[in-house]
Protein backbone atom coordinates (compact mmCIF):
# COMPACT_ATOMS: atom_id res chain seq x y z
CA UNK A 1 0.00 0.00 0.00
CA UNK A 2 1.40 3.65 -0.88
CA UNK A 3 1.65 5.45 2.22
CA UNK A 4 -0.11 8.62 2.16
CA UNK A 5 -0.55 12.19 4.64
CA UNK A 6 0.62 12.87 8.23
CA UNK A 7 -0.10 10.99 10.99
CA UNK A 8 0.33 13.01 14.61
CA UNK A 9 0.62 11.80 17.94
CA UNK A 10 -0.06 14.08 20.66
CA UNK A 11 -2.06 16.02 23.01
CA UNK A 12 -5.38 17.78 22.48
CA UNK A 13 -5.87 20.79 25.33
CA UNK A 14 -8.72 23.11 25.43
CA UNK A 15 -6.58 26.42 24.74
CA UNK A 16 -7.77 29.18 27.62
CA UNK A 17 -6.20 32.41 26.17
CA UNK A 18 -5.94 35.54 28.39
CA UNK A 19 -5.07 39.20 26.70
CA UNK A 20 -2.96 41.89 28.70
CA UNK A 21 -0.28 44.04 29.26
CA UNK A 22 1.67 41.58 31.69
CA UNK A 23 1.51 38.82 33.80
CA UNK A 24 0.28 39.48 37.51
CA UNK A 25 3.17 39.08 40.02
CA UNK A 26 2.23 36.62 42.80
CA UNK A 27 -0.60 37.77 44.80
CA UNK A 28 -1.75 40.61 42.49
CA UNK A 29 -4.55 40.65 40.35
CA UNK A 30 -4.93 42.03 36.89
CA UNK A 31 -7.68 43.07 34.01
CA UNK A 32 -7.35 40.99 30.90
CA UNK A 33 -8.38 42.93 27.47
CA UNK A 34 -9.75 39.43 26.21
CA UNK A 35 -10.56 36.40 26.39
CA UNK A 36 -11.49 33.47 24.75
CA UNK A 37 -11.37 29.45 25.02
CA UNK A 38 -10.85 27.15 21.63
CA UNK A 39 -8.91 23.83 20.57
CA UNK A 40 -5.38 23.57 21.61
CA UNK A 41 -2.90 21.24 22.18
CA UNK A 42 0.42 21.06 20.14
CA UNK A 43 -0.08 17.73 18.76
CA UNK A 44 -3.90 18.80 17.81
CA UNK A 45 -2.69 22.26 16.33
CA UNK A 46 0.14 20.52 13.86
CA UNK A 47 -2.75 18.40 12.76
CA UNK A 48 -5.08 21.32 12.22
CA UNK A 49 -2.37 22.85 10.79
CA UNK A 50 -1.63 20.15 8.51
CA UNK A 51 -5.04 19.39 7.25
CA UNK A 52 -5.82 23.10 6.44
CA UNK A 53 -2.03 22.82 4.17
CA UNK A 54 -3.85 19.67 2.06
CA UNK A 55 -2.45 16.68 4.22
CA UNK A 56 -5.00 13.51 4.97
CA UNK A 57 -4.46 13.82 8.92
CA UNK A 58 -4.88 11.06 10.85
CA UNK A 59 -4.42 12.25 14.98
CA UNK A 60 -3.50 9.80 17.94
CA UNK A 61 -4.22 11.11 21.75
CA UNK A 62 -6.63 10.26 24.78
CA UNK A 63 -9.86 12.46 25.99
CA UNK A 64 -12.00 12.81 28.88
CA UNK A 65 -15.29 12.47 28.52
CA UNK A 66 -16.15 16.04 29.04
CA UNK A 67 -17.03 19.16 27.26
CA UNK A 68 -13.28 19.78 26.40
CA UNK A 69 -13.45 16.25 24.80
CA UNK A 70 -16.53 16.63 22.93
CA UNK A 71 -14.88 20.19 21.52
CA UNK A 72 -12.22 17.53 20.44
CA UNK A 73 -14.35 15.18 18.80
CA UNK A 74 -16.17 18.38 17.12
CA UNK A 75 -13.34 19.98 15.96
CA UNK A 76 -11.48 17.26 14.45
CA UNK A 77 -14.30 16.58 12.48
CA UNK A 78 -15.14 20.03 11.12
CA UNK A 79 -11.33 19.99 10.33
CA UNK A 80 -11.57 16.51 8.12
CA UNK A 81 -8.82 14.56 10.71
CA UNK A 82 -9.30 11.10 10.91
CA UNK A 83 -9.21 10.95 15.30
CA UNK A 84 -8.20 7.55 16.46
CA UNK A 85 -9.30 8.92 19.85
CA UNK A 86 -9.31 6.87 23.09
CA UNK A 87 -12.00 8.31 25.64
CA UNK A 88 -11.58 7.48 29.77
CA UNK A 89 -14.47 8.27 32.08
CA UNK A 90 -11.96 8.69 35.12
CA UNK A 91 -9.44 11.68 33.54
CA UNK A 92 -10.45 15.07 32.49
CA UNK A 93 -9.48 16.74 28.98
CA UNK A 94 -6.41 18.95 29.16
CA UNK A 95 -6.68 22.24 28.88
CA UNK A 96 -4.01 25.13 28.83
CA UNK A 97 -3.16 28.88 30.49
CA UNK A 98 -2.11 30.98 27.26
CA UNK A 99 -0.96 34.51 28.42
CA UNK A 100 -0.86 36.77 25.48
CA UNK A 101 0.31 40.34 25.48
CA UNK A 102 -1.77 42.58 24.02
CA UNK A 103 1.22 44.81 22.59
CA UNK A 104 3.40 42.51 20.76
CA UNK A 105 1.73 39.08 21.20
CA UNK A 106 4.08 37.13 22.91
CA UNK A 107 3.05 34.11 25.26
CA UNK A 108 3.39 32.31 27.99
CA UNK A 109 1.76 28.80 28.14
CA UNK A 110 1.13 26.35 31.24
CA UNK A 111 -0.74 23.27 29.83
CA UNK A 112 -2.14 20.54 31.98
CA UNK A 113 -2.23 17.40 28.95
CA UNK A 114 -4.97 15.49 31.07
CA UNK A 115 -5.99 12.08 30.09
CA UNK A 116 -3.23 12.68 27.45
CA UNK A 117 -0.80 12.58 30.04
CA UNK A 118 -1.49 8.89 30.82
CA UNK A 119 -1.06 7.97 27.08
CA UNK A 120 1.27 4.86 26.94
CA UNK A 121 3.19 2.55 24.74
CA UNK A 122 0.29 0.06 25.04
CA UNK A 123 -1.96 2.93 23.63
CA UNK A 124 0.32 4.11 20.61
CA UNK A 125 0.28 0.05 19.40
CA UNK A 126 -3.15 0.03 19.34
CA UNK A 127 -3.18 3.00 16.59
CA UNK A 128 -0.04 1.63 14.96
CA UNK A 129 -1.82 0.81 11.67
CA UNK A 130 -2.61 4.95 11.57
CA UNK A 131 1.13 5.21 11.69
CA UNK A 132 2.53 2.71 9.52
CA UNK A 133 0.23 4.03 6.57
CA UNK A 134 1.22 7.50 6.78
CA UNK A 135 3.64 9.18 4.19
CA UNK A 136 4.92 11.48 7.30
CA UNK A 137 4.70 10.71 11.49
CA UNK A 138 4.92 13.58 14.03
CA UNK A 139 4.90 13.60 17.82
CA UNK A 140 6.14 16.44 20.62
CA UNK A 141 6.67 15.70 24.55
CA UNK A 142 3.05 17.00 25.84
CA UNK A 143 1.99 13.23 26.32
CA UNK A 144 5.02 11.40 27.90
CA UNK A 145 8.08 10.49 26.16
CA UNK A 146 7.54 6.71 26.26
CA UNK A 147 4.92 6.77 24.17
CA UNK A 148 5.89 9.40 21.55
CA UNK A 149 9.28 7.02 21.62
CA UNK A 150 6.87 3.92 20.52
CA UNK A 151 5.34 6.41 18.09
CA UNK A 152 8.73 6.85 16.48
CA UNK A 153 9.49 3.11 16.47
CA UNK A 154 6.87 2.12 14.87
CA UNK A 155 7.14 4.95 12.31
CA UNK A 156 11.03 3.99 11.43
CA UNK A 157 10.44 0.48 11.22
CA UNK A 158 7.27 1.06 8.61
CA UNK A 159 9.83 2.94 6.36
CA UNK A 160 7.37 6.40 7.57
CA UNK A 161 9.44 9.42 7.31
CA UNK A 162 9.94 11.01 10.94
CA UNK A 163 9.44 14.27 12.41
CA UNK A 164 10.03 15.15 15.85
CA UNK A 165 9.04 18.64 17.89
CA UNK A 166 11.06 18.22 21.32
CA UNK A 167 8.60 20.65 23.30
CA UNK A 168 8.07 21.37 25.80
CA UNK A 169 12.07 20.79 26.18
CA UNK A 170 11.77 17.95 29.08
CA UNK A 171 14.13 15.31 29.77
CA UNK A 172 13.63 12.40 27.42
CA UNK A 173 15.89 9.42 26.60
CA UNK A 174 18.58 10.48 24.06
CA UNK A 175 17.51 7.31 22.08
CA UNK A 176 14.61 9.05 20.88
CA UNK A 177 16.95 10.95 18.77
CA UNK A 178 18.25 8.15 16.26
CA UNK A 179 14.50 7.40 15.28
CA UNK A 180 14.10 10.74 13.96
CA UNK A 181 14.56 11.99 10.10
CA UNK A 182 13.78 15.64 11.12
CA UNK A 183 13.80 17.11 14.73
CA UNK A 184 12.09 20.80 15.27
CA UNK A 185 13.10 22.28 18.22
CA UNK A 186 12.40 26.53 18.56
CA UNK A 187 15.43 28.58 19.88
CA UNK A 188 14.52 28.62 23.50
CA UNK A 189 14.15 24.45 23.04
CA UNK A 190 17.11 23.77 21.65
CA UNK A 191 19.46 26.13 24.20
CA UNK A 192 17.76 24.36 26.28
CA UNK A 193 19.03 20.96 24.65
CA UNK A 194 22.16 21.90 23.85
CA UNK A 195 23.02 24.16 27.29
CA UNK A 196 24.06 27.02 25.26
CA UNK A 197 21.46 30.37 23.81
CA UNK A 198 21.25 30.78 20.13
CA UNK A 199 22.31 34.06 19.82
CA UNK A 200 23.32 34.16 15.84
CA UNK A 201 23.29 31.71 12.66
CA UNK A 202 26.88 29.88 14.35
CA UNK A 203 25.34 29.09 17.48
CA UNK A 204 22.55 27.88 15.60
CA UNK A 205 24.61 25.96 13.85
CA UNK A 206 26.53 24.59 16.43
CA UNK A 207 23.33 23.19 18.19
CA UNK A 208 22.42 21.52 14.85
CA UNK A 209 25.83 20.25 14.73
CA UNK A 210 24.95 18.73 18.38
CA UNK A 211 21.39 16.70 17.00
CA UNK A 212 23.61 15.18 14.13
CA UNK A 213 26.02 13.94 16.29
CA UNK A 214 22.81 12.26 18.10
CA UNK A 215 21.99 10.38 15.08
CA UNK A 216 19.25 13.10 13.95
CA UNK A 217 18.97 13.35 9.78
CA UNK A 218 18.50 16.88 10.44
CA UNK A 219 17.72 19.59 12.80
CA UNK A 220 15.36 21.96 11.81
CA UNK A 221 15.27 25.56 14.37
CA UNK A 222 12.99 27.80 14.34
CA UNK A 223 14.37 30.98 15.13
CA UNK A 224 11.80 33.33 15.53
CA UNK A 225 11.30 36.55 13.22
CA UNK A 226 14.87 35.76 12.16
CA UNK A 227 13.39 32.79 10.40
CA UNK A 228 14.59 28.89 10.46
CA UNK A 229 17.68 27.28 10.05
CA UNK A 230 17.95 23.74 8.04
CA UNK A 231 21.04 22.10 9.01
CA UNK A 232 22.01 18.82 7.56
CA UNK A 233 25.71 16.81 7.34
CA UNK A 234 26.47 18.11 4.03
CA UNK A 235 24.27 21.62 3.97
CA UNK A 236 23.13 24.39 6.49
CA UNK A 237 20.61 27.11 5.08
CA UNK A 238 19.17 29.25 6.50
CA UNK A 239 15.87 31.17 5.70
CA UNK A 240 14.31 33.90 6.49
CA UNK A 241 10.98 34.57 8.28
CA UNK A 242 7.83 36.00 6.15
CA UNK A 243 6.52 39.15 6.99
CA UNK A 244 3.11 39.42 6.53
CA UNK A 245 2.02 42.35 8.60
CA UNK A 246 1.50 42.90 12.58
CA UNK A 247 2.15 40.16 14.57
CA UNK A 248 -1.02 40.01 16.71
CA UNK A 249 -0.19 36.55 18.19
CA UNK A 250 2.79 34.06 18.38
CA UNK A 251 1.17 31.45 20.56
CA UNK A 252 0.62 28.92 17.01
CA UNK A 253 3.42 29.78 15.15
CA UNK A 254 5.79 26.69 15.78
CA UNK A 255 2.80 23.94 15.35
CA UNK A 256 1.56 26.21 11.74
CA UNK A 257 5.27 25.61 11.17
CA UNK A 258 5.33 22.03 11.53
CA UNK A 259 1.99 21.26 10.41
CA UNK A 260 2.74 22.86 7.43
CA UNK A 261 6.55 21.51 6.70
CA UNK A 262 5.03 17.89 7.89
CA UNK A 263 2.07 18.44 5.26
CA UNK A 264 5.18 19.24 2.60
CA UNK A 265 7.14 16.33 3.29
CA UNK A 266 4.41 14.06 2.85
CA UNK A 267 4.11 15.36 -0.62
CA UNK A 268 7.80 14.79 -1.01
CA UNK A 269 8.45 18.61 -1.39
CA UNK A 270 12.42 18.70 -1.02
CA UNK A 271 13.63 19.87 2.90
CA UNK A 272 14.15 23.10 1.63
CA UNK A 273 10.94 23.79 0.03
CA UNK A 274 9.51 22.40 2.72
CA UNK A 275 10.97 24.70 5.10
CA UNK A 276 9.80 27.57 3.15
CA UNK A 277 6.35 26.58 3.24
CA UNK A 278 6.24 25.97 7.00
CA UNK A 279 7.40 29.50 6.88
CA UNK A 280 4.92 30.93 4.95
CA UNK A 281 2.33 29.06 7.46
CA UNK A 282 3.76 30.67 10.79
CA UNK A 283 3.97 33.77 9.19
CA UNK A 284 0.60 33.91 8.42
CA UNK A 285 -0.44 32.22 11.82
CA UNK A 286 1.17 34.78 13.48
CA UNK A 287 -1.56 37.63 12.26
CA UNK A 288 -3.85 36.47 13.45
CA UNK A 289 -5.58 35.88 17.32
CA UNK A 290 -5.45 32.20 18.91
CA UNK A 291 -3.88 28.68 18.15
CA UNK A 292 -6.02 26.14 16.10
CA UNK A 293 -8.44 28.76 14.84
CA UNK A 294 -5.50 31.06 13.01
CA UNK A 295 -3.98 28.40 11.12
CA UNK A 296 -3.78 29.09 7.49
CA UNK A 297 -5.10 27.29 4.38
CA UNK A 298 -3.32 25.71 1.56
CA UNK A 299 -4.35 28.32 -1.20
CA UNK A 300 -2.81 31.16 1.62
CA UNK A 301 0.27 29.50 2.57
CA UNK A 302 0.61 28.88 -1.69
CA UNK A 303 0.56 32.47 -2.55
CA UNK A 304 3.05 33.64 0.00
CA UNK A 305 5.79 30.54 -0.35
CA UNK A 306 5.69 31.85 -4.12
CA UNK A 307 7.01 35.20 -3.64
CA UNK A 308 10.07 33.12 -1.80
CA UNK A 309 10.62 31.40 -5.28
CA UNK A 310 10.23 34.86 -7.14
């Protein structure tokens, strides 16, 4: 069988977003300038992201049977993701802090993954099928590491290419890295990795230079407004953020990213073009207000990765 779209193991979170000029100190209490609650969850924003970009999304993860689940179930649906969705009576839905500030858009994020958190080997080999007909695999470190390690196994062993977004940046067992074709760690994840800040292109370098020696393929940073940086054995490019006009909100920029390079790959767009076109996702993502809700669709994230090859 010809293995097709992205399949994405991860967390779904009901996103609560909060708008205002800082974050309270302890014992104070602020007004917020907004407010608003939606779908969340890394794992569950790559797949939105990936479906809107023109991938068949299939999406692995555990629910509560709870309003936050049924938003799940609801918005996986309207999204056309194929949920292989495990539902436990005893465990809530996760659901997530998102501080936004209401002059440049920057976050803050505390996320609580819920029944996700209890998602096990066990529970990854009952989806395995999802995985091992996928063109492309994805997982993060929201649900616990064991489980996206299975997810990886599985994926290598089916000949699926492999994609891996080390965030939040916990500990996890270095052996994770030689099951992964691509690893996607932001700036502030991969200092945190490597034990040294990405302050330029060399430093980002040098941390790429410390995921090869891991037995990564490639390491793939995300560096912000100052773009991404695609560093292989044999080639390091880097390239440059789109801007697309204010940056309201930054909170779904690296899961538009790799929803959108994941969706690429499984086309078999080369690295590089697929860089470019997770690019041209964040940068739209970033315009606009919330997570799930601002990714972009294919037709969008076309026009802009053109003016890149123009």
């Amino acid at each position: 069988m010809k293995k097709s779209g992205v399949c994405i193991l991860g967390v779904f979170v009901a996103d609560t977003a909060y708008v205002a000029k800082r974050l309270p100190n302890i014992g104070e209490t602020i007004a917020a300038s907004g407010f608003s609650v939606g779908p969340g969850g890394k794992g569950s924003n790559q797949a939105v992201a990936a479906a809107r970009a023109g991938a068949n999304v299939s999406f692995i993860s555990k629910i509560g049977m709870d309003a936050f689940g049924d938003l799940a179930t609801k918005t996986f649906a309207s999204e056309g993701i194929k949920a292989s969705l495990t539902r436990v009576p005893d465990m809530p839905t996760g659901a997530a802090f998102i501080y936004v500030n209401e002059t440049n858009g920057d976050n803050a994020v505390i996320v609580y993954p819920g029944a996700a958190g209890s998602l096990s080997p066990a529970d990854v080999d009952a989806h395995a099928g999802a995985i091992q007909q996928a063109a492309v695999f994805v997982t993060q470190l929201e649900q616990p590491a064991t489980a996206a390690l299975r997810g990886l196994k599985i994926a290598k062993a089916s000949g699926v290419v492999t994609v891996f977004n080390p965030a939040p940046a916990e500990t996890f067992p270095t052996e994770i890295y030689r099951f992964c074709d691509y690893v996607i760690p932001n700036e502030t994840e991969a200092a945190s990795l490597v034990g040294f800040g990405l302050e330029n292109l060399s430093d980002a370098r040098r941390a790429g230079d410390f995921f090869l020696e891991r037995g990564v393929a490639a390491a793939v940073i995300t560096l912000g407004s100052r773009g991404v940086l695609y560093h292989t054995s044999t080639s390091s490019i880097h390239i440059p953020a789109f801007s697309v006009g204010t940056v309201i909100d930054t909170t779904g920029a690296g899961d538009a990213f790799v929803g959108g390079f994941s969706a690429a790959l499984s086309e078999a767009f080369d690295p590089v073009r697929a860089v470019t076109f997770g690019c041209a996702a964040a940068g739209i993502a970033v315009t606009r207000r919330g997570t799930a809700g601002a990714m972009p669709y294919r037709s969008e994230i076309e026009v802009l990765a053109k003016t890149a090859a123009n």
